[in-house]
N, C-alpha and C. Protein backbone atom coordinates (compact mmCIF):
# COMPACT_ATOMS: atom_id res chain seq x y z
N UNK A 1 0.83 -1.18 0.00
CA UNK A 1 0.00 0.00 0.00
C UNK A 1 0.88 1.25 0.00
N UNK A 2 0.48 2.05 -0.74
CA UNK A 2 1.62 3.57 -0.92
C UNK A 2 0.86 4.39 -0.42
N UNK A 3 0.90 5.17 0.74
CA UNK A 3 0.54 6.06 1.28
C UNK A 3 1.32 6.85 1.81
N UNK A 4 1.58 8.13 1.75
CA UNK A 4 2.47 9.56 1.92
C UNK A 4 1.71 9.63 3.33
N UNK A 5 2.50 10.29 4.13
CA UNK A 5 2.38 10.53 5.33
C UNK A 5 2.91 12.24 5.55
N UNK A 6 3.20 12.79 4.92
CA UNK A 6 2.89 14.49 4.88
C UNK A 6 4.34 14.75 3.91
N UNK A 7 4.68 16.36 4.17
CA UNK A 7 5.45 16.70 3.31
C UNK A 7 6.97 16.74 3.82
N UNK A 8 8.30 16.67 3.22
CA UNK A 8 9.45 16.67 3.97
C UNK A 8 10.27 18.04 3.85
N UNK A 9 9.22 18.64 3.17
CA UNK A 9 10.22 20.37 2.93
C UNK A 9 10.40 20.49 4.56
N UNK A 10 10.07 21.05 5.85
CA UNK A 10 10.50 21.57 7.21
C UNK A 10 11.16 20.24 7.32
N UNK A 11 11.34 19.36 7.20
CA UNK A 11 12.67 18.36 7.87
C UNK A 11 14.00 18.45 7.40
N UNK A 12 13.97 19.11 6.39
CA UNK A 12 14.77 19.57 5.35
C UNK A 12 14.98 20.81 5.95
N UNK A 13 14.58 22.14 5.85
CA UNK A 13 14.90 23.18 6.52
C UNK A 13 15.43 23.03 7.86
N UNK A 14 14.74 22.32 8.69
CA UNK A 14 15.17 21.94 9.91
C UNK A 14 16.55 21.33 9.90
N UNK A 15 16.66 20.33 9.14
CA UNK A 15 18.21 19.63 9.20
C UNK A 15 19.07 20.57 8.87
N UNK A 16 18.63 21.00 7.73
CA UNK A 16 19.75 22.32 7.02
C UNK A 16 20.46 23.74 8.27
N UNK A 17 18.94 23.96 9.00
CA UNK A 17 19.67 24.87 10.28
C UNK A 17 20.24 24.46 10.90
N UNK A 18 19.87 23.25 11.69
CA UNK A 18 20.80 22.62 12.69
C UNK A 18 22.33 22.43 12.57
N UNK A 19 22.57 22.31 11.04
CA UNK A 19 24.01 22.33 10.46
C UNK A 19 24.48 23.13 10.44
N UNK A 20 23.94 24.36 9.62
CA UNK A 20 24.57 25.63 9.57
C UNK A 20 24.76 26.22 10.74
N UNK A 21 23.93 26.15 12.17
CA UNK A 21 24.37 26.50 13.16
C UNK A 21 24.96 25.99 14.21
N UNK A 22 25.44 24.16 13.81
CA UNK A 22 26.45 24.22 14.40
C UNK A 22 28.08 24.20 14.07
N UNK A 23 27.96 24.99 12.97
CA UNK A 23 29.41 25.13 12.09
C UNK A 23 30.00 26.44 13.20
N UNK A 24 30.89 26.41 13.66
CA UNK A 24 32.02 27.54 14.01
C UNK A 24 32.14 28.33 12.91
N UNK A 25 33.06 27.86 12.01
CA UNK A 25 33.42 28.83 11.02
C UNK A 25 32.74 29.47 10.79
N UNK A 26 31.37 29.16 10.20
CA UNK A 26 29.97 29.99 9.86
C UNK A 26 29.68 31.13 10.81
N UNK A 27 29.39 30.70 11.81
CA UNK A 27 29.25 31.54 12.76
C UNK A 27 30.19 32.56 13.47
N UNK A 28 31.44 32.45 12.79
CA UNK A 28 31.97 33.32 12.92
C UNK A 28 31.86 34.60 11.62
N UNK A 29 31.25 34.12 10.82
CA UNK A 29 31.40 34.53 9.56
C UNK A 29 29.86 35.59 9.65
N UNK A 30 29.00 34.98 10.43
CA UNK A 30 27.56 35.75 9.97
C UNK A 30 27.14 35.91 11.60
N UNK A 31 25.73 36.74 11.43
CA UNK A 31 25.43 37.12 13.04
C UNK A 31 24.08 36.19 13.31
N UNK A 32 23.66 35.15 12.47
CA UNK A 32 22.68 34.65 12.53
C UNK A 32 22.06 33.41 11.41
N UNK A 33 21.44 32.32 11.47
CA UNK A 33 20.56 32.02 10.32
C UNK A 33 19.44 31.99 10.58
N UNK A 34 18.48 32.65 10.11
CA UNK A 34 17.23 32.71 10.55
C UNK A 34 16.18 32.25 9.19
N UNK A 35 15.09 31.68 9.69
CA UNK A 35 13.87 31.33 9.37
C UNK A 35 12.97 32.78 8.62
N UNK A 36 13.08 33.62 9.43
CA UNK A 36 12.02 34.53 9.56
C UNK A 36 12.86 35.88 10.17
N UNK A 37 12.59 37.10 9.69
CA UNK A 37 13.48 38.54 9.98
C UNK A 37 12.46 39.27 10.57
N UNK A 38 12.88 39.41 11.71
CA UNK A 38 11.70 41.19 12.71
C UNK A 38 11.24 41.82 11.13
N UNK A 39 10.00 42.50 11.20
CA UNK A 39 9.90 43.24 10.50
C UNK A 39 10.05 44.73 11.57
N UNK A 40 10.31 44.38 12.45
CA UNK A 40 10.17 45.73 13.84
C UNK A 40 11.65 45.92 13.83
N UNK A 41 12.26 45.09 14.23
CA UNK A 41 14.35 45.16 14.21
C UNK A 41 15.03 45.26 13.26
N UNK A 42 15.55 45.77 13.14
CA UNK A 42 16.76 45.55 12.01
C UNK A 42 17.64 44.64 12.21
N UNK A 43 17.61 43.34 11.86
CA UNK A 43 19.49 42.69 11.66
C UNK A 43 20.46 43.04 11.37
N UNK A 44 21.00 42.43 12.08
CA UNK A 44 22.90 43.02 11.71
C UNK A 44 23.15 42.31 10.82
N UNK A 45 23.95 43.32 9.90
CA UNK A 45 24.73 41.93 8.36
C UNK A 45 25.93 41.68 8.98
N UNK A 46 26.49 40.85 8.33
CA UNK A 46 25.71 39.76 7.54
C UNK A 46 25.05 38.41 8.41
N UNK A 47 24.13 38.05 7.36
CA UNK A 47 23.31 37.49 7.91
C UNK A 47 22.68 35.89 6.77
N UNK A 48 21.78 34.93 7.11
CA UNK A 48 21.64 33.52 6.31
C UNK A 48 19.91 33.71 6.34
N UNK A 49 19.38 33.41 5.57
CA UNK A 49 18.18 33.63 5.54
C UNK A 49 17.50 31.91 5.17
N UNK A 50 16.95 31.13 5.12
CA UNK A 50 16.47 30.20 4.84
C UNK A 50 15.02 30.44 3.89
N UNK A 51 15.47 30.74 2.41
CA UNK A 51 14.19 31.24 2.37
C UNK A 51 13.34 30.54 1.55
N UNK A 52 12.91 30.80 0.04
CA UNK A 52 11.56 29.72 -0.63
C UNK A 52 12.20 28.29 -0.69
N UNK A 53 11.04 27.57 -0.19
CA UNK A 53 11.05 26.35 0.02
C UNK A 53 10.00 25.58 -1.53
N UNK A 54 10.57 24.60 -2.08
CA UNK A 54 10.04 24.09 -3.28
C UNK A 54 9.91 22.17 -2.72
N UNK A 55 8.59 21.58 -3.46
CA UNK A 55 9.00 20.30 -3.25
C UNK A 55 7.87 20.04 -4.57
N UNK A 56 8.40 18.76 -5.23
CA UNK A 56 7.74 17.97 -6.36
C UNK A 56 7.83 16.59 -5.74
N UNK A 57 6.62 16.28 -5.87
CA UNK A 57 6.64 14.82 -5.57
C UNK A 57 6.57 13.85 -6.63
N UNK A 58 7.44 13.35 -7.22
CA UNK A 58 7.96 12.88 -8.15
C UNK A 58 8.91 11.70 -8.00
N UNK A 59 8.65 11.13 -6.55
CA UNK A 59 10.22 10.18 -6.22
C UNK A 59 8.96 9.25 -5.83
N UNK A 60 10.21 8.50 -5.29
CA UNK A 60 9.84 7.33 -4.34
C UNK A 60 9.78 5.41 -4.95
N UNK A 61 9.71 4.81 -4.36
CA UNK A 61 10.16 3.41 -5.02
C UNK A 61 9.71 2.43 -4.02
N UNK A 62 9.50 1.43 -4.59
CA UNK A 62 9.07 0.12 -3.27
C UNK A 62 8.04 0.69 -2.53
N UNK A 63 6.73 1.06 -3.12
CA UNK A 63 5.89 1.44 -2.16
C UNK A 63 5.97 2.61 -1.18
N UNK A 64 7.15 2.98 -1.65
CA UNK A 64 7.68 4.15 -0.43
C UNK A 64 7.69 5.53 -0.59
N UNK A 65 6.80 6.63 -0.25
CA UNK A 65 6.62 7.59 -0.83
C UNK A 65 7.98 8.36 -1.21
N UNK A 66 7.91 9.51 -1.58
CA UNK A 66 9.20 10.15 -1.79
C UNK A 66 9.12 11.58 -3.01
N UNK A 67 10.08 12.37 -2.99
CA UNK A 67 9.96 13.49 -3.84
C UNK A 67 11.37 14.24 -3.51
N UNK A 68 11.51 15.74 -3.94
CA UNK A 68 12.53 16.38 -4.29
C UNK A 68 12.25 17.96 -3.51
N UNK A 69 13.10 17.97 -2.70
CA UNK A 69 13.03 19.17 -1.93
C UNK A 69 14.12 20.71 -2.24
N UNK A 70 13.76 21.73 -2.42
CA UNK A 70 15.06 22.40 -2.98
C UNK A 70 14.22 23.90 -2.43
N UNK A 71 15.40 24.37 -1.41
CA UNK A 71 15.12 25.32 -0.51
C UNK A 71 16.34 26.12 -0.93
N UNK A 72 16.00 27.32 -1.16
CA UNK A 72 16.88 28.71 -1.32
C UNK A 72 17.09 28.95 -0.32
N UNK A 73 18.83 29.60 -0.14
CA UNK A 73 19.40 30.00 1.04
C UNK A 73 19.64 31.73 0.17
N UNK A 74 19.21 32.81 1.05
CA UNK A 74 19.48 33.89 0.92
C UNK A 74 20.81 34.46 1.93
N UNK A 75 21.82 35.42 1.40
CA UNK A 75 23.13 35.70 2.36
C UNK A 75 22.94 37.14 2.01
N UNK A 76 22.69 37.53 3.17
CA UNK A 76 22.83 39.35 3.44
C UNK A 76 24.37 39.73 3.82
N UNK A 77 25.24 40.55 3.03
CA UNK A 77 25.91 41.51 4.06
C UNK A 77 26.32 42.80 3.02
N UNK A 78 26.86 43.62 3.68
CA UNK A 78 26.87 45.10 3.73
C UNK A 78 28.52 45.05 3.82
N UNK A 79 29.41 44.57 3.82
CA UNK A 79 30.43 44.52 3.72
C UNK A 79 30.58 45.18 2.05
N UNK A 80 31.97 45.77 2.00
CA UNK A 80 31.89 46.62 1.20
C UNK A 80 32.95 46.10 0.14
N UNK A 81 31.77 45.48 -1.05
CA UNK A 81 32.59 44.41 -2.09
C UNK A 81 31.66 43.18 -1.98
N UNK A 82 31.95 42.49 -3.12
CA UNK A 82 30.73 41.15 -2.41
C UNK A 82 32.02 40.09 -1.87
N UNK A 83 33.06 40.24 -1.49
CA UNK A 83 34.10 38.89 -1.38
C UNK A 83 33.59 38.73 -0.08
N UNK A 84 32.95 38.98 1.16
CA UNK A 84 32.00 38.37 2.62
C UNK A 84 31.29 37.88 1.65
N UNK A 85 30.45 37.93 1.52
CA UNK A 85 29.14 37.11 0.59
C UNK A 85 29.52 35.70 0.01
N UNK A 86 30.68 35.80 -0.48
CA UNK A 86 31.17 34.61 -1.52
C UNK A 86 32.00 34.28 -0.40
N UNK A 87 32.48 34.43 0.46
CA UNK A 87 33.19 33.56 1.57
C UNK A 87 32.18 32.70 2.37
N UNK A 88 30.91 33.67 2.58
CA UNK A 88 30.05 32.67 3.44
C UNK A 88 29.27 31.64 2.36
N UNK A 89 28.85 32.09 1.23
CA UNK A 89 28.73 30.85 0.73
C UNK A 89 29.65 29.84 0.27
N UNK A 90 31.06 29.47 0.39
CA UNK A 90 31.92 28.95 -0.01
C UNK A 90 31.48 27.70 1.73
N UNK A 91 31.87 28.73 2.43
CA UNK A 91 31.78 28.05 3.88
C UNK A 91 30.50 26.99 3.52
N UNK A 92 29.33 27.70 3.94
CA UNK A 92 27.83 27.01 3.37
C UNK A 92 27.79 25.73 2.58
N UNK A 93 28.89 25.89 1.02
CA UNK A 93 28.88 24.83 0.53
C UNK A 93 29.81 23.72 0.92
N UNK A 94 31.28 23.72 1.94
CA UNK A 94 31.77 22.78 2.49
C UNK A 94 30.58 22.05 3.55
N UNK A 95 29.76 23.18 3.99
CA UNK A 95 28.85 22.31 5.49
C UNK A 95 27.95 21.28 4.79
N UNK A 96 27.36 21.57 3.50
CA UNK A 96 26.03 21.17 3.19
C UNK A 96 26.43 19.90 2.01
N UNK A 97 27.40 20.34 0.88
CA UNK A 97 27.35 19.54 -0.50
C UNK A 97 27.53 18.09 0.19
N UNK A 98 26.38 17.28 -0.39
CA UNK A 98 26.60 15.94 -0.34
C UNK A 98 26.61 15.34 0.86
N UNK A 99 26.10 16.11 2.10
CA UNK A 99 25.92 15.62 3.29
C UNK A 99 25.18 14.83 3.66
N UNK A 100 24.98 14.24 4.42
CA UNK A 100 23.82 12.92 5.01
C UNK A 100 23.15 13.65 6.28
N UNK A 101 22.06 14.57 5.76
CA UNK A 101 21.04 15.05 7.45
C UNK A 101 20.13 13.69 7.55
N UNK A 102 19.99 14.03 8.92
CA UNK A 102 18.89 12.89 9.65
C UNK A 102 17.49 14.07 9.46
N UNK A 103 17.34 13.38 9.10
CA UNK A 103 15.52 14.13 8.88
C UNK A 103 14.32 13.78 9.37
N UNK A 104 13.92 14.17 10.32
CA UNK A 104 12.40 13.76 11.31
C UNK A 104 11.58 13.16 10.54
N UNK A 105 11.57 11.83 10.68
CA UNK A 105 10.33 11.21 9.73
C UNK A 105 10.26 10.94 8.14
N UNK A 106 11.52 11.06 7.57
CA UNK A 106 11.72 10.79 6.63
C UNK A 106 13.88 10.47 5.98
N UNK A 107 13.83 10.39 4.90
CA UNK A 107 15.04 9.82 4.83
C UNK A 107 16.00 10.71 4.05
N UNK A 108 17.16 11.17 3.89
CA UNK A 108 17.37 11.51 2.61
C UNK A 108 18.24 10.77 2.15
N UNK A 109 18.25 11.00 0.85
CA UNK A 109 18.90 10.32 -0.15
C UNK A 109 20.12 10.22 -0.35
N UNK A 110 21.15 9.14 0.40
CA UNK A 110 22.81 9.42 0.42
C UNK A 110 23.43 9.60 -0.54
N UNK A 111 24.21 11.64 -0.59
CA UNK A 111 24.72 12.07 -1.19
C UNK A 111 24.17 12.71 -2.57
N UNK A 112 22.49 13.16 -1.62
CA UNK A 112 21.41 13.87 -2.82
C UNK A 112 21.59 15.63 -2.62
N UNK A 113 22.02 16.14 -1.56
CA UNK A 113 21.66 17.20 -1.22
C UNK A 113 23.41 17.61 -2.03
N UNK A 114 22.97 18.91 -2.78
CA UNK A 114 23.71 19.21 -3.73
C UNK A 114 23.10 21.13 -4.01
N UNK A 115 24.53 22.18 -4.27
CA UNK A 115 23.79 23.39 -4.72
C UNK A 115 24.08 23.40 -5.91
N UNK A 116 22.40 23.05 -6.04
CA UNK A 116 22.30 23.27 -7.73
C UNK A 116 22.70 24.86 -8.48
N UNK A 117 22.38 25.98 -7.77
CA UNK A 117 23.19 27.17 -7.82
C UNK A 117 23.41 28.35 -7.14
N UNK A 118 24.11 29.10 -7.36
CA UNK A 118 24.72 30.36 -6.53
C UNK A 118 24.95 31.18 -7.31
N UNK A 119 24.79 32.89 -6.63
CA UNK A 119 24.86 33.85 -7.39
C UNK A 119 24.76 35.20 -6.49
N UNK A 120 26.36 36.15 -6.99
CA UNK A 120 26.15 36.43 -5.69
C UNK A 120 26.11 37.93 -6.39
N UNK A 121 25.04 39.47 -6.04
CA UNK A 121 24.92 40.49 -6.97
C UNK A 121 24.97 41.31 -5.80
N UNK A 122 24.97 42.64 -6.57
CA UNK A 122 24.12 44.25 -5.70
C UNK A 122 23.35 44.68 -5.48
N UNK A 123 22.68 44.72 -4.53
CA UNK A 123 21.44 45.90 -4.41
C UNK A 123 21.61 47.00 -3.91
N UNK A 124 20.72 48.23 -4.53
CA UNK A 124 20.76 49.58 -3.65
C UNK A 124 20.29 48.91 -1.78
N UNK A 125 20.37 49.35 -0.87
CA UNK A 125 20.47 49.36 0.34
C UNK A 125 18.74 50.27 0.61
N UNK A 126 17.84 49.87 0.72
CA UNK A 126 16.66 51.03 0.97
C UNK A 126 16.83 51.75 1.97
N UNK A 127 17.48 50.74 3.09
CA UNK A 127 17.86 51.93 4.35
C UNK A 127 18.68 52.91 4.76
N UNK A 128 19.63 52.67 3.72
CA UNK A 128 21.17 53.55 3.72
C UNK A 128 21.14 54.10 2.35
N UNK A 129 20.34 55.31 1.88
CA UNK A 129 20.52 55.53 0.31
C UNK A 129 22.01 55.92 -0.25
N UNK A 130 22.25 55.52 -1.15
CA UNK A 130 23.88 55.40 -1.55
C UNK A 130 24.80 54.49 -1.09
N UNK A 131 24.11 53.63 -0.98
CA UNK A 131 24.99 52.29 -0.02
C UNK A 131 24.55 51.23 -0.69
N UNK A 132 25.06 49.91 -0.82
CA UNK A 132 25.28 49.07 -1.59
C UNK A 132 24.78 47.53 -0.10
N UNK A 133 23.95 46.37 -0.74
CA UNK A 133 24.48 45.21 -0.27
C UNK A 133 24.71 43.86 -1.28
N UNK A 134 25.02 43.02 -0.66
CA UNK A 134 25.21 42.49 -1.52
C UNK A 134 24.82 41.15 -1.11
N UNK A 135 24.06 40.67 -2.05
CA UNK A 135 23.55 39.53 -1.62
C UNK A 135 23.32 38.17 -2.63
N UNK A 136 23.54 37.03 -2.04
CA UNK A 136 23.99 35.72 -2.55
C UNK A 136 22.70 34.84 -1.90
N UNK A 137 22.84 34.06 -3.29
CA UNK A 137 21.53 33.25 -3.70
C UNK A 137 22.26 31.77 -3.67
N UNK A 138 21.94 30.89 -2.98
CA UNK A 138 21.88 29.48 -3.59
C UNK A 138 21.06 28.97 -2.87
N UNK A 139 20.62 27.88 -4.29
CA UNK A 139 19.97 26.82 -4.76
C UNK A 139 19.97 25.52 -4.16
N UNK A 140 19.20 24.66 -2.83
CA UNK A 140 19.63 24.00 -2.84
C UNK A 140 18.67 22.78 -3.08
N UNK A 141 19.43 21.51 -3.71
CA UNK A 141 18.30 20.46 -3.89
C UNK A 141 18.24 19.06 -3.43
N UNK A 142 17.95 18.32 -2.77
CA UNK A 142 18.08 16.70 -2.47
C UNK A 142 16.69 15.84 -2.43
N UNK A 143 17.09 14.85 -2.45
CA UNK A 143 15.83 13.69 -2.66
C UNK A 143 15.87 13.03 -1.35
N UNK A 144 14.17 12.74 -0.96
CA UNK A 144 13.55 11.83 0.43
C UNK A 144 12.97 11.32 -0.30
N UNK A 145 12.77 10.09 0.65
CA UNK A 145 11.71 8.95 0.49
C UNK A 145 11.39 8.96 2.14
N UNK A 146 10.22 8.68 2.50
CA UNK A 146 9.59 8.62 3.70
C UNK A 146 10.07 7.39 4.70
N UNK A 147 10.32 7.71 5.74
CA UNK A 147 11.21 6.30 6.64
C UNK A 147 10.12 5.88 6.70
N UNK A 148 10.52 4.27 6.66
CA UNK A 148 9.14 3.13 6.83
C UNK A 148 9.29 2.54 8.21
């Protein structure tokens, strides 16, 4: 009988924080990874954002549900140049490429989680007019199947 038992995008986000925050290096590198930003506070840059979450359910085998999870990591900083930006995602991609997370209630796929891409640009600053940040995009993607 094939029956799905819910979705694995937050076990996935979840594993993914737990990593990134317990890396040293990282954390020396940024002031935070967060889920969700004050809209009342301002954060300090730089900063890890965990942000659109994607899943296709399109996997699975032996009766066993399964699909494809691929969650964007957003990188804030204000450092002046983007080379912070491309250091913390360099860091990011030693913690994450090809890792094995334990995932609440489901499995992932050994040596699925992979950044499919990165990209790191400028924006005007809305809060500082004439000021620059710079911010880095990656892509990330791996395959679950549901623990039986």
């Amino acid at each position: 009988m094939f029956t799905a038992t819910g979705s694995p995008t937050q076990a996935v986000i979840d594993a993914m924080k737990d990593a990134l925050d317990a890396d040293a290096p990282l954390d020396a590198l940024i002031t935070g990874v967060y889920g969700h930003l004050s809209e009342v506070a301002r954060t300090s840059y730089p900063y890890v954002v965990l942000g659109r979450r994607h899943r296709r359910n399109d996997g699975g085998a032996m009766q066993v549900a399964g699909g494809q999870v691929t969650v964007d990591l957003d990188i804030w900083s204000d450092h002046k140049g983007p080379s912070k930006a491309h250091a913390i995602c360099s860091r990011i991609v030693e913690i994450l490429e090809r890792r094995d997370l334990a995932l609440e209630g489901f499995t992932l796929i050994k040596g699925s989680l992979t950044c499919e891409f990165e990209d790191v640009f400028d924006e005007p600053d809305e809060d500082k007019p004439g000021s620059r940040l710079y911010h880095g995009v990656q892509r990330w993607i791996c395959e679950t199947h549901e623990s039986i």
